[in-house]
PDB file of N, CA and C in Angstrom:
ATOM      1  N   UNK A   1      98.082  98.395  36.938  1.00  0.00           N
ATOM      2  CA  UNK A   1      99.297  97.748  36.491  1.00  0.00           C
ATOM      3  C   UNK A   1     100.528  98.379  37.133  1.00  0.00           C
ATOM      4  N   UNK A   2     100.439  99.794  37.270  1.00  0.00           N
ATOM      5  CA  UNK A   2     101.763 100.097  37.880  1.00  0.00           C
ATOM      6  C   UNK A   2     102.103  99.792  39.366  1.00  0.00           C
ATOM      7  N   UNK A   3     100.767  99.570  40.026  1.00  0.00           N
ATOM      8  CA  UNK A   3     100.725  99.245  41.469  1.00  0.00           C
ATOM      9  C   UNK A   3     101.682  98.093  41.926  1.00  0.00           C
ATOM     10  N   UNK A   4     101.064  96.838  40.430  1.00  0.00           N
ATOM     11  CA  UNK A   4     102.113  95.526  40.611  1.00  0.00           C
ATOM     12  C   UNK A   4     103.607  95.952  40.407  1.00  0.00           C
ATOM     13  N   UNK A   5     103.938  96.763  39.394  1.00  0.00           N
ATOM     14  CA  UNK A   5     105.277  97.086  39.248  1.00  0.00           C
ATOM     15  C   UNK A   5     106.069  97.907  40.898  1.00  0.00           C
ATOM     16  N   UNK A   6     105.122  98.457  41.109  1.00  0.00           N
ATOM     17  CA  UNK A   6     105.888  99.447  42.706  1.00  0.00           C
ATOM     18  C   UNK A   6     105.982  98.396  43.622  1.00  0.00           C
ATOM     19  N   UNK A   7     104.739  97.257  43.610  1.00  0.00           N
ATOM     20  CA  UNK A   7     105.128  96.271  44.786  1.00  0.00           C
ATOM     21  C   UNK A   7     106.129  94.872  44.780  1.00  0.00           C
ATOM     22  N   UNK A   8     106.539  94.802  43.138  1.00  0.00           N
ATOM     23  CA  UNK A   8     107.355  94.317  43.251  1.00  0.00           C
ATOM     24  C   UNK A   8     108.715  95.217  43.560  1.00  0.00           C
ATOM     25  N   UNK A   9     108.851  96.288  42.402  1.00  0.00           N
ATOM     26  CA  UNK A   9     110.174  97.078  43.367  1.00  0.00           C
ATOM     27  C   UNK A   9     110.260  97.193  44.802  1.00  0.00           C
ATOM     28  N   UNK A  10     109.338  96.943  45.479  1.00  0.00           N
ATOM     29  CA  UNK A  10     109.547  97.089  46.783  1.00  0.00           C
ATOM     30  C   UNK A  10     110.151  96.017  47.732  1.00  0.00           C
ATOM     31  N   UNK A  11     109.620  94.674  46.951  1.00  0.00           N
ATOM     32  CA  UNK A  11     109.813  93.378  47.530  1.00  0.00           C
ATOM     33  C   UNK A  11     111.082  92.953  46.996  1.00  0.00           C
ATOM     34  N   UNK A  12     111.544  93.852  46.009  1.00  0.00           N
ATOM     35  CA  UNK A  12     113.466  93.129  45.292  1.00  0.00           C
ATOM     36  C   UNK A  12     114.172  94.353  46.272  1.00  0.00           C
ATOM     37  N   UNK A  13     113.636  95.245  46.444  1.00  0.00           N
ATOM     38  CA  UNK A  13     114.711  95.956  47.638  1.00  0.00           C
ATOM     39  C   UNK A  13     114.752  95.791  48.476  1.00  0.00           C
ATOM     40  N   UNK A  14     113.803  94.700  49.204  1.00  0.00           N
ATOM     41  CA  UNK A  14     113.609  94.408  50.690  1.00  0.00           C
ATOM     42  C   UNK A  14     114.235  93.248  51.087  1.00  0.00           C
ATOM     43  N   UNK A  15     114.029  92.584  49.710  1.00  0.00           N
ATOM     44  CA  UNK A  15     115.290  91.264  49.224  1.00  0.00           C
ATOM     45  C   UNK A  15     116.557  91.961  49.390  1.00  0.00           C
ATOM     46  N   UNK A  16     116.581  92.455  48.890  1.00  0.00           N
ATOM     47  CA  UNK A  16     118.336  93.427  48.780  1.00  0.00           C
ATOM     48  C   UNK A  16     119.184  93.869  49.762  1.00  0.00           C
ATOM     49  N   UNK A  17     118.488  94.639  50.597  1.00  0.00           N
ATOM     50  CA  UNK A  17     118.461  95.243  51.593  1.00  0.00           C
ATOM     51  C   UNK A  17     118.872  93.992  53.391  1.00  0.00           C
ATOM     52  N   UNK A  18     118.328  92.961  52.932  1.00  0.00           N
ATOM     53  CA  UNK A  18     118.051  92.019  53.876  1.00  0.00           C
ATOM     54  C   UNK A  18     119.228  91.143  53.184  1.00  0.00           C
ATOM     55  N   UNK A  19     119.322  90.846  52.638  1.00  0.00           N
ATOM     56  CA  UNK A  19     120.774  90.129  51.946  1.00  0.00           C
ATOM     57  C   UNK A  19     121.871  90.956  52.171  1.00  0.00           C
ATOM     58  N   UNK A  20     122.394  92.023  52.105  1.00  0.00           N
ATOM     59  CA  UNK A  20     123.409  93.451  52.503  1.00  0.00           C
ATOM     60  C   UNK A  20     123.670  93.033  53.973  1.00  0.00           C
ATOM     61  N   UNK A  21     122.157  93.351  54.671  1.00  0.00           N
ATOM     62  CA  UNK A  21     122.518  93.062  56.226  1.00  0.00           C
ATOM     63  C   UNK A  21     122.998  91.613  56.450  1.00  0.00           C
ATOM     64  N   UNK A  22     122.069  90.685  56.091  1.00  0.00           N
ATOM     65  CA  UNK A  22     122.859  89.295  56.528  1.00  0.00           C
ATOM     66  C   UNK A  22     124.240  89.251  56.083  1.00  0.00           C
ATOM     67  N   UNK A  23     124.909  90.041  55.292  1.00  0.00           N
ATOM     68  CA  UNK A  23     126.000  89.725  54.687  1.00  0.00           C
ATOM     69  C   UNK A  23     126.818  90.309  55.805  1.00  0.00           C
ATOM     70  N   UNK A  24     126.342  91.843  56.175  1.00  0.00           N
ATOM     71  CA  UNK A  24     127.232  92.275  57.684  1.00  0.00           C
ATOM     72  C   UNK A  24     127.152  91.488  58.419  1.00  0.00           C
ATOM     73  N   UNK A  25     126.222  91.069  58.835  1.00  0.00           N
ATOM     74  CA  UNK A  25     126.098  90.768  60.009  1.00  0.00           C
ATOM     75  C   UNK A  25     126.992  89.098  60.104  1.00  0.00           C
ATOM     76  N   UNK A  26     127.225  88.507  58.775  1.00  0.00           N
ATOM     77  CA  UNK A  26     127.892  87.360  58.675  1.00  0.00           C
ATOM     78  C   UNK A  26     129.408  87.737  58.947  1.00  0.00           C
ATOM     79  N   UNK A  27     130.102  88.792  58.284  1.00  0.00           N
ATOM     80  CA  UNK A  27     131.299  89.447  58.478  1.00  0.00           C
ATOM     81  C   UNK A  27     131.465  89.914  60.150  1.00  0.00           C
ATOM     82  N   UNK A  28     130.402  90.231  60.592  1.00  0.00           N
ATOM     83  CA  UNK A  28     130.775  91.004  62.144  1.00  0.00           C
ATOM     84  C   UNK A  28     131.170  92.572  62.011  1.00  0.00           C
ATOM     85  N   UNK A  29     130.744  92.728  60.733  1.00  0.00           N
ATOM     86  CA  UNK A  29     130.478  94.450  60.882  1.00  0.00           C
ATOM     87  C   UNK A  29     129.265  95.099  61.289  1.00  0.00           C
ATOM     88  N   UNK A  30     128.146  94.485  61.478  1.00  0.00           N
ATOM     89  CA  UNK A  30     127.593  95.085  61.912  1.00  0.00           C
ATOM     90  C   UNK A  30     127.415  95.582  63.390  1.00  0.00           C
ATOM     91  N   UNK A  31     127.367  94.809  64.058  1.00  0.00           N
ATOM     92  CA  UNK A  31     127.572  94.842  65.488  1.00  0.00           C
ATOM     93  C   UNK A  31     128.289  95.555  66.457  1.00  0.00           C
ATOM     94  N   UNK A  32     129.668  96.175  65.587  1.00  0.00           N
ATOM     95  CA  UNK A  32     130.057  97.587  66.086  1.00  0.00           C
ATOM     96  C   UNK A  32     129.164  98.488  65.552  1.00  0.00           C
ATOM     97  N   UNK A  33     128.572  99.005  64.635  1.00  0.00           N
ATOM     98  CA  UNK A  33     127.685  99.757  64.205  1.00  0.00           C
ATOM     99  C   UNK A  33     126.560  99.924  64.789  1.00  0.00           C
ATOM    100  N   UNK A  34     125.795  98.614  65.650  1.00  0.00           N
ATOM    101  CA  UNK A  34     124.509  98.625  66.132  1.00  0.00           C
ATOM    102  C   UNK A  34     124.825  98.938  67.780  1.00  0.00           C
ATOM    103  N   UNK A  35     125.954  98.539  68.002  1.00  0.00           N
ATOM    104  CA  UNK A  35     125.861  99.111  69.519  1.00  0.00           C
ATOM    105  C   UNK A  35     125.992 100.367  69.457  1.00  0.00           C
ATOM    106  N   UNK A  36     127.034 100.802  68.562  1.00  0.00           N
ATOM    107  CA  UNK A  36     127.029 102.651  68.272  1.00  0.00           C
ATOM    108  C   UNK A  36     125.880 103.130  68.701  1.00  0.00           C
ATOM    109  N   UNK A  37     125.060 102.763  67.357  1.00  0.00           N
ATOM    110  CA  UNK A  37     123.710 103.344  66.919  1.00  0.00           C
ATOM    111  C   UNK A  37     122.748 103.379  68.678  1.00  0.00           C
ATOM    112  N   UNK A  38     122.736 101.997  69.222  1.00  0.00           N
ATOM    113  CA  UNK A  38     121.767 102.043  71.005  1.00  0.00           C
ATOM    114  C   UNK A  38     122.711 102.758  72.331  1.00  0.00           C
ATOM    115  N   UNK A  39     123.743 102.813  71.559  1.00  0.00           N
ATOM    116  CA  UNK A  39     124.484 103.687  72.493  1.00  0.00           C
ATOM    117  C   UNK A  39     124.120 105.165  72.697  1.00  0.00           C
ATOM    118  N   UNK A  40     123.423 105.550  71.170  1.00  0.00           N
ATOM    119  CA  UNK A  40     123.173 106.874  70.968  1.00  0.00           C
ATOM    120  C   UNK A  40     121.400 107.086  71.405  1.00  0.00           C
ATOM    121  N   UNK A  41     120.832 105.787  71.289  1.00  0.00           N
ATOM    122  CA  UNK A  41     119.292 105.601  71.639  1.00  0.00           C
ATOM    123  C   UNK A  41     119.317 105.844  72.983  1.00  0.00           C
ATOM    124  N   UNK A  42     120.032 104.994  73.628  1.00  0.00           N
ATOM    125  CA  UNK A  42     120.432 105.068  75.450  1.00  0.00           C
ATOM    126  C   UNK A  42     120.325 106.253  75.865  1.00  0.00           C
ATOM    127  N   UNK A  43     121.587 107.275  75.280  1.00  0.00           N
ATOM    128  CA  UNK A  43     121.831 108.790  75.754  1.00  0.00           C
ATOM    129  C   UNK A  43     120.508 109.512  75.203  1.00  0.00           C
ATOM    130  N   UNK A  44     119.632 109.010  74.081  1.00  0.00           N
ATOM    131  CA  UNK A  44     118.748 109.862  74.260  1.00  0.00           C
ATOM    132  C   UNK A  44     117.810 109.372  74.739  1.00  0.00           C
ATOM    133  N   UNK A  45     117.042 108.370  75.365  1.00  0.00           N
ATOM    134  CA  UNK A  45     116.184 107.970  76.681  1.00  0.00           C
ATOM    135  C   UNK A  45     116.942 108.540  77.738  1.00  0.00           C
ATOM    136  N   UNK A  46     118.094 108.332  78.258  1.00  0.00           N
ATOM    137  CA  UNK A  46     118.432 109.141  79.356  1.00  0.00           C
ATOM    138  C   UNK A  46     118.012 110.901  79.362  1.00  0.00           C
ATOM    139  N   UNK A  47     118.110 111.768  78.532  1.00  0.00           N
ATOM    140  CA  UNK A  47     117.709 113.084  77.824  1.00  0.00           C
ATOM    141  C   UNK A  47     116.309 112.974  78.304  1.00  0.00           C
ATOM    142  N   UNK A  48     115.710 112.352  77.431  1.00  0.00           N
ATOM    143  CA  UNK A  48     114.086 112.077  77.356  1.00  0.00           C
ATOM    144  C   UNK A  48     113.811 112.240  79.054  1.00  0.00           C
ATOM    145  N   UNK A  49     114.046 110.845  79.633  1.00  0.00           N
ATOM    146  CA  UNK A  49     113.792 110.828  81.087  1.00  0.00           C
ATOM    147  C   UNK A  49     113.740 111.878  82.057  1.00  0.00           C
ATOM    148  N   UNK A  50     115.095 112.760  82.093  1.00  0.00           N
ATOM    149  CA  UNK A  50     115.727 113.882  82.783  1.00  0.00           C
ATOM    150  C   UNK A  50     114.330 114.955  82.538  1.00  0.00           C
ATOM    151  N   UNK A  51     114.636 114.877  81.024  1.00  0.00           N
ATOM    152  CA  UNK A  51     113.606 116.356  80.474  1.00  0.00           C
ATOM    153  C   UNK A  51     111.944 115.863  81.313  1.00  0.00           C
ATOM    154  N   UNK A  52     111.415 114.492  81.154  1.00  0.00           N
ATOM    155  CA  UNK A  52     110.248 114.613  81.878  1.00  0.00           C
ATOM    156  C   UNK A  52     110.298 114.536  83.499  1.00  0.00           C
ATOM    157  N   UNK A  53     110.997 114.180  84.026  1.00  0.00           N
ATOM    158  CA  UNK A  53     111.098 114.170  85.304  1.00  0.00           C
ATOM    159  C   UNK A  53     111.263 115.644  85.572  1.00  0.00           C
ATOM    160  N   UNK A  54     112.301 116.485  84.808  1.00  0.00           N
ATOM    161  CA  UNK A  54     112.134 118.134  85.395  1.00  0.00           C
ATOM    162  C   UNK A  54     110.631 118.494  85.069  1.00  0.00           C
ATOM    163  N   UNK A  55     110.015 117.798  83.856  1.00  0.00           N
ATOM    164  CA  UNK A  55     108.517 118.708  83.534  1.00  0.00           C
ATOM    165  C   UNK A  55     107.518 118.045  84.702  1.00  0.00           C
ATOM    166  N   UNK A  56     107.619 117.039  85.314  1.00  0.00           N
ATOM    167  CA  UNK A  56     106.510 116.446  86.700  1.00  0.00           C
ATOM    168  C   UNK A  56     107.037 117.378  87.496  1.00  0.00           C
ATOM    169  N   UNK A  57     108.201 117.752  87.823  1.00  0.00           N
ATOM    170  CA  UNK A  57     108.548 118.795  88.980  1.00  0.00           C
ATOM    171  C   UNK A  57     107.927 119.714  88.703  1.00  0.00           C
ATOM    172  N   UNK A  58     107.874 120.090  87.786  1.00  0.00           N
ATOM    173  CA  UNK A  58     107.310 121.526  87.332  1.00  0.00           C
ATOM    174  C   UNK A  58     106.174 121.723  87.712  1.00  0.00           C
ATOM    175  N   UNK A  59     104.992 120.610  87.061  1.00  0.00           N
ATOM    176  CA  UNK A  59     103.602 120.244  86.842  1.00  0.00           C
ATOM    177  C   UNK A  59     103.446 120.572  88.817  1.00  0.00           C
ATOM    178  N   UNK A  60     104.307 119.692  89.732  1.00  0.00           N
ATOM    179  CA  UNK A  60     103.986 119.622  90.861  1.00  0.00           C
ATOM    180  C   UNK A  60     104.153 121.101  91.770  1.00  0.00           C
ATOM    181  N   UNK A  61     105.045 121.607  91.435  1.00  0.00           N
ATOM    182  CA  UNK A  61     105.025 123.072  91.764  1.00  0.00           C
ATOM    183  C   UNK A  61     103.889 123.808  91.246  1.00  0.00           C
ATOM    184  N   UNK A  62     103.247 124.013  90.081  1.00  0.00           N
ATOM    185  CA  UNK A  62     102.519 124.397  89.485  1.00  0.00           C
ATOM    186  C   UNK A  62     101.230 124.416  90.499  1.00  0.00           C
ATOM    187  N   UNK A  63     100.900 122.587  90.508  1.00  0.00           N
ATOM    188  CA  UNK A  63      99.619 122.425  91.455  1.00  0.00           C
ATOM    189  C   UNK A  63      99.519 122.875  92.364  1.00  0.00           C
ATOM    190  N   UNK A  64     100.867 123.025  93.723  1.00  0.00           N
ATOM    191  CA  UNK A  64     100.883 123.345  94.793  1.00  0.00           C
ATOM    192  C   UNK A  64     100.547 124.782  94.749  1.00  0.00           C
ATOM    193  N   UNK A  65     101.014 125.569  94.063  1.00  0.00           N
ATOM    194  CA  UNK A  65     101.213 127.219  93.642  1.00  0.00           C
ATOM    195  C   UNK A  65      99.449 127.337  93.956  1.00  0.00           C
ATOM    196  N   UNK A  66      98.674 126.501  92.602  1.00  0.00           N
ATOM    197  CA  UNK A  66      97.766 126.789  92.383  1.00  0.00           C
ATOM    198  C   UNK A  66      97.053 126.472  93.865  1.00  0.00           C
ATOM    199  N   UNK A  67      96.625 125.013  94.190  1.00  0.00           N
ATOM    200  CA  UNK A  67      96.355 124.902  95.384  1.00  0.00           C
ATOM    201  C   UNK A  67      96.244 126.173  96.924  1.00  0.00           C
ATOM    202  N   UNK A  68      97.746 126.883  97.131  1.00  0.00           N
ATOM    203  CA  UNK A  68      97.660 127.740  97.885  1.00  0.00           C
ATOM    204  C   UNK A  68      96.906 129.028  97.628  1.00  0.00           C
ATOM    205  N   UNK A  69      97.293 129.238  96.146  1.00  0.00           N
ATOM    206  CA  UNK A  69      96.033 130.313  95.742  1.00  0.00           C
ATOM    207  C   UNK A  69      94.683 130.061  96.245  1.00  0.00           C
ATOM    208  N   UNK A  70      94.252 128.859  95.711  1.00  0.00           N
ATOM    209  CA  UNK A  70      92.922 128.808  95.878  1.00  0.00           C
ATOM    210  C   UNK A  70      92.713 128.625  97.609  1.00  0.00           C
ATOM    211  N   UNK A  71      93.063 128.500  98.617  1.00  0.00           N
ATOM    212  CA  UNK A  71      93.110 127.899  99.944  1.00  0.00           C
ATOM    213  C   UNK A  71      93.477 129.825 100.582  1.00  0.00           C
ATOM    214  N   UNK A  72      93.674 130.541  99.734  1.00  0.00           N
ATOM    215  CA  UNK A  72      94.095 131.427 100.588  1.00  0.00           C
ATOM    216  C   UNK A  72      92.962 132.532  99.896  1.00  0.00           C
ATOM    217  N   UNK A  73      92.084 132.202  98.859  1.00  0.00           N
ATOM    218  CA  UNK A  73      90.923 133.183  98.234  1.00  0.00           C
ATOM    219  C   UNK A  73      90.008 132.543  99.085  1.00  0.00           C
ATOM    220  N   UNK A  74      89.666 131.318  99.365  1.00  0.00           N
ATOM    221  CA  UNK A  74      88.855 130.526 100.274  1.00  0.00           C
ATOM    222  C   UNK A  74      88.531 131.158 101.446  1.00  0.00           C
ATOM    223  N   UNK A  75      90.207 131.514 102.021  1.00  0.00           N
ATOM    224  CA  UNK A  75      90.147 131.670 103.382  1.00  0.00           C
ATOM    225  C   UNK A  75      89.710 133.522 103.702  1.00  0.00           C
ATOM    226  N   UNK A  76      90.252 134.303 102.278  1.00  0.00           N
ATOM    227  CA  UNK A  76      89.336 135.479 101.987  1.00  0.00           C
ATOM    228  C   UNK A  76      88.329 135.814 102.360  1.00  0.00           C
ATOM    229  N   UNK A  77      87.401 134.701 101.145  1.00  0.00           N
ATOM    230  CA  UNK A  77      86.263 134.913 101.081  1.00  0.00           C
ATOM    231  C   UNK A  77      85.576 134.638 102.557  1.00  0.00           C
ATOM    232  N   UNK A  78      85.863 133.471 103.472  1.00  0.00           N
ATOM    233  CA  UNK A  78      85.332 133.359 104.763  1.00  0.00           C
ATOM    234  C   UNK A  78      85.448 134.784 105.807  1.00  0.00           C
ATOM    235  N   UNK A  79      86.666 135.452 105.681  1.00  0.00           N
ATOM    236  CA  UNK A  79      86.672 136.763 106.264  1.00  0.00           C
ATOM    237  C   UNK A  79      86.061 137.563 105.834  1.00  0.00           C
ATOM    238  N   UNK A  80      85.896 137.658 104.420  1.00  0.00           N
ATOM    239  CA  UNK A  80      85.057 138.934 104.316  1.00  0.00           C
ATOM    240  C   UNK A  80      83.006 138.596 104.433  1.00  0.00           C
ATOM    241  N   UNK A  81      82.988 137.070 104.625  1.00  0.00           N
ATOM    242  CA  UNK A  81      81.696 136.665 105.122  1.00  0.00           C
ATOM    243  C   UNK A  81      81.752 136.619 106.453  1.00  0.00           C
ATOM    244  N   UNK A  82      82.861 136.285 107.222  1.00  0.00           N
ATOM    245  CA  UNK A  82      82.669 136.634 108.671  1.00  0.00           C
ATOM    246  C   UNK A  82      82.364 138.169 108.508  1.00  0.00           C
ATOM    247  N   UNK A  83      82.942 138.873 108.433  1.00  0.00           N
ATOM    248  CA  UNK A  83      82.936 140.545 108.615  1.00  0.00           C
ATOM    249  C   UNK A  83      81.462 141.006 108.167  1.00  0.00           C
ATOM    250  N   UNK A  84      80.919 140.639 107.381  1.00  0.00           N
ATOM    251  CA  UNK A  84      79.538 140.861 106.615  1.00  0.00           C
ATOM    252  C   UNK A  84      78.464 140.786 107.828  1.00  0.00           C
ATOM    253  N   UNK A  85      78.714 139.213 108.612  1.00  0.00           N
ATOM    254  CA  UNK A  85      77.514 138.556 109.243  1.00  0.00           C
ATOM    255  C   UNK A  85      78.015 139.505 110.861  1.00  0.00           C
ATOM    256  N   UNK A  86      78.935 140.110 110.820  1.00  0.00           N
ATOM    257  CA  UNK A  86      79.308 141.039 112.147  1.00  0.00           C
ATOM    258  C   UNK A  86      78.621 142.200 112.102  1.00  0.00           C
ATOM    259  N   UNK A  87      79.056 142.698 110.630  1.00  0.00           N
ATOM    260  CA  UNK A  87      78.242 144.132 110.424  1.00  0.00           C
ATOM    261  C   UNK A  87      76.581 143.767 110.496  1.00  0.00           C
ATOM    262  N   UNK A  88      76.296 143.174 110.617  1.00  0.00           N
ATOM    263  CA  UNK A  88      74.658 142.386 109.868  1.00  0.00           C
ATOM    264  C   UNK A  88      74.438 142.147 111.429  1.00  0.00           C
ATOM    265  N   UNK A  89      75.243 141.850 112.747  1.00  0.00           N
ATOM    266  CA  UNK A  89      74.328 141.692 114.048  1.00  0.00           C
ATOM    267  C   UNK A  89      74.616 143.209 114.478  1.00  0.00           C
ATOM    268  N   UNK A  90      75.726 144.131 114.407  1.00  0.00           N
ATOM    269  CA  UNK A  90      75.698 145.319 115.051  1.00  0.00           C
ATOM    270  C   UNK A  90      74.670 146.275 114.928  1.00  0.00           C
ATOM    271  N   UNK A  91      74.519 145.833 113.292  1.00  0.00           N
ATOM    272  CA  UNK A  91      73.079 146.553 112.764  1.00  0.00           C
ATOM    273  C   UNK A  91      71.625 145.993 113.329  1.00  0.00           C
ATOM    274  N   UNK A  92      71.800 145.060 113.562  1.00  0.00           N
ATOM    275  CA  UNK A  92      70.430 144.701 114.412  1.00  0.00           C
ATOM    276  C   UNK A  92      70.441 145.106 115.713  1.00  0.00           C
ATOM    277  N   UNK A  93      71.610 144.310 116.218  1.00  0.00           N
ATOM    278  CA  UNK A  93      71.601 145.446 117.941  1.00  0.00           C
ATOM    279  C   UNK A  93      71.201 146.800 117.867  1.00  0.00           C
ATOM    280  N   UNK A  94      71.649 147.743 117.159  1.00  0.00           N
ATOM    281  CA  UNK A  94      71.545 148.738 116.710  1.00  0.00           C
ATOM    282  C   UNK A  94      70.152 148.893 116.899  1.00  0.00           C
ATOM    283  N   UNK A  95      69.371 148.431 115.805  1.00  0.00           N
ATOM    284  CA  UNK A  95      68.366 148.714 116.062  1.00  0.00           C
ATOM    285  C   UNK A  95      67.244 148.631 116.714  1.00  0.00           C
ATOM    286  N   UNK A  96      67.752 147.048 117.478  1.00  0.00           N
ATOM    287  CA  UNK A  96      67.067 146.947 118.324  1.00  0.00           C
ATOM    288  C   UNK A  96      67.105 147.625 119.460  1.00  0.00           C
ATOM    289  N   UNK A  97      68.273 148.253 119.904  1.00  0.00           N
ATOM    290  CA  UNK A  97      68.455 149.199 121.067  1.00  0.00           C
ATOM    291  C   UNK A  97      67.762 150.596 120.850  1.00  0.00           C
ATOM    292  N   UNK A  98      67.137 150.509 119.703  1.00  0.00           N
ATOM    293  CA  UNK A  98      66.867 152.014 119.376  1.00  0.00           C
ATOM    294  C   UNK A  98      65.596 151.707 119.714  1.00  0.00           C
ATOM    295  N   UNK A  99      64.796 150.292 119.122  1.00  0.00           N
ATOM    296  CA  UNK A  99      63.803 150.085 119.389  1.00  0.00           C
ATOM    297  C   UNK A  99      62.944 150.765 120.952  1.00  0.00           C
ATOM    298  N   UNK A 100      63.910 149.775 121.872  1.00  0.00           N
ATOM    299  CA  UNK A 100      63.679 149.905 123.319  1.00  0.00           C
ATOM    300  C   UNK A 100      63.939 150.774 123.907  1.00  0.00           C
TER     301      UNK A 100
END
């Protein structure tokens, strides 16, 4: 029973509420008020925008950063496997000269 009572309070304030506005909006007060109000939505999508466009810059520096890291442990690791497979024939010459 109280459920019906809350959903009608809800539906006489929504009545209410919607009668108030048509009443501005019949006067022409509202309409300075609502451009206010998207004037202030505007400046903050513009905010919004700025702030993610600096965070993709970011993100893209980030990748590149990371990228060169990894391209320059890569290029490490190939030197210290070149150097390995050098020490690995001197040692065979080696021994093979000892052989003979």
């Amino acid at each position: 029973m109280k459920y019906g009572y809350k959903l009608a309070w809800t539906f006489f304030g929504g009545m209410i509420a919607g009668a108030a506005t048509a009443s501005m909006v019949g006067r022409g007060k509202l309409r300075p008020c609502a451009a206010k109000g998207l004037s202030y939505i505007y400046d903050w999508k513009d905010k919004t925008v700025a702030a993610c466009e600096s965070m993709k810059e970011d993100c893209e520096d980030l990748a590149a950063e990371a990228k060169e890291a990894q391209e320059l442990r890569k290029a490490k690791k190939q030197a210290e496997a070149a150097a390995i497979e050098e020490d690995v024939v001197e040692v065979d010459i080696v021994e093979d000269e000892k052989k003979h």
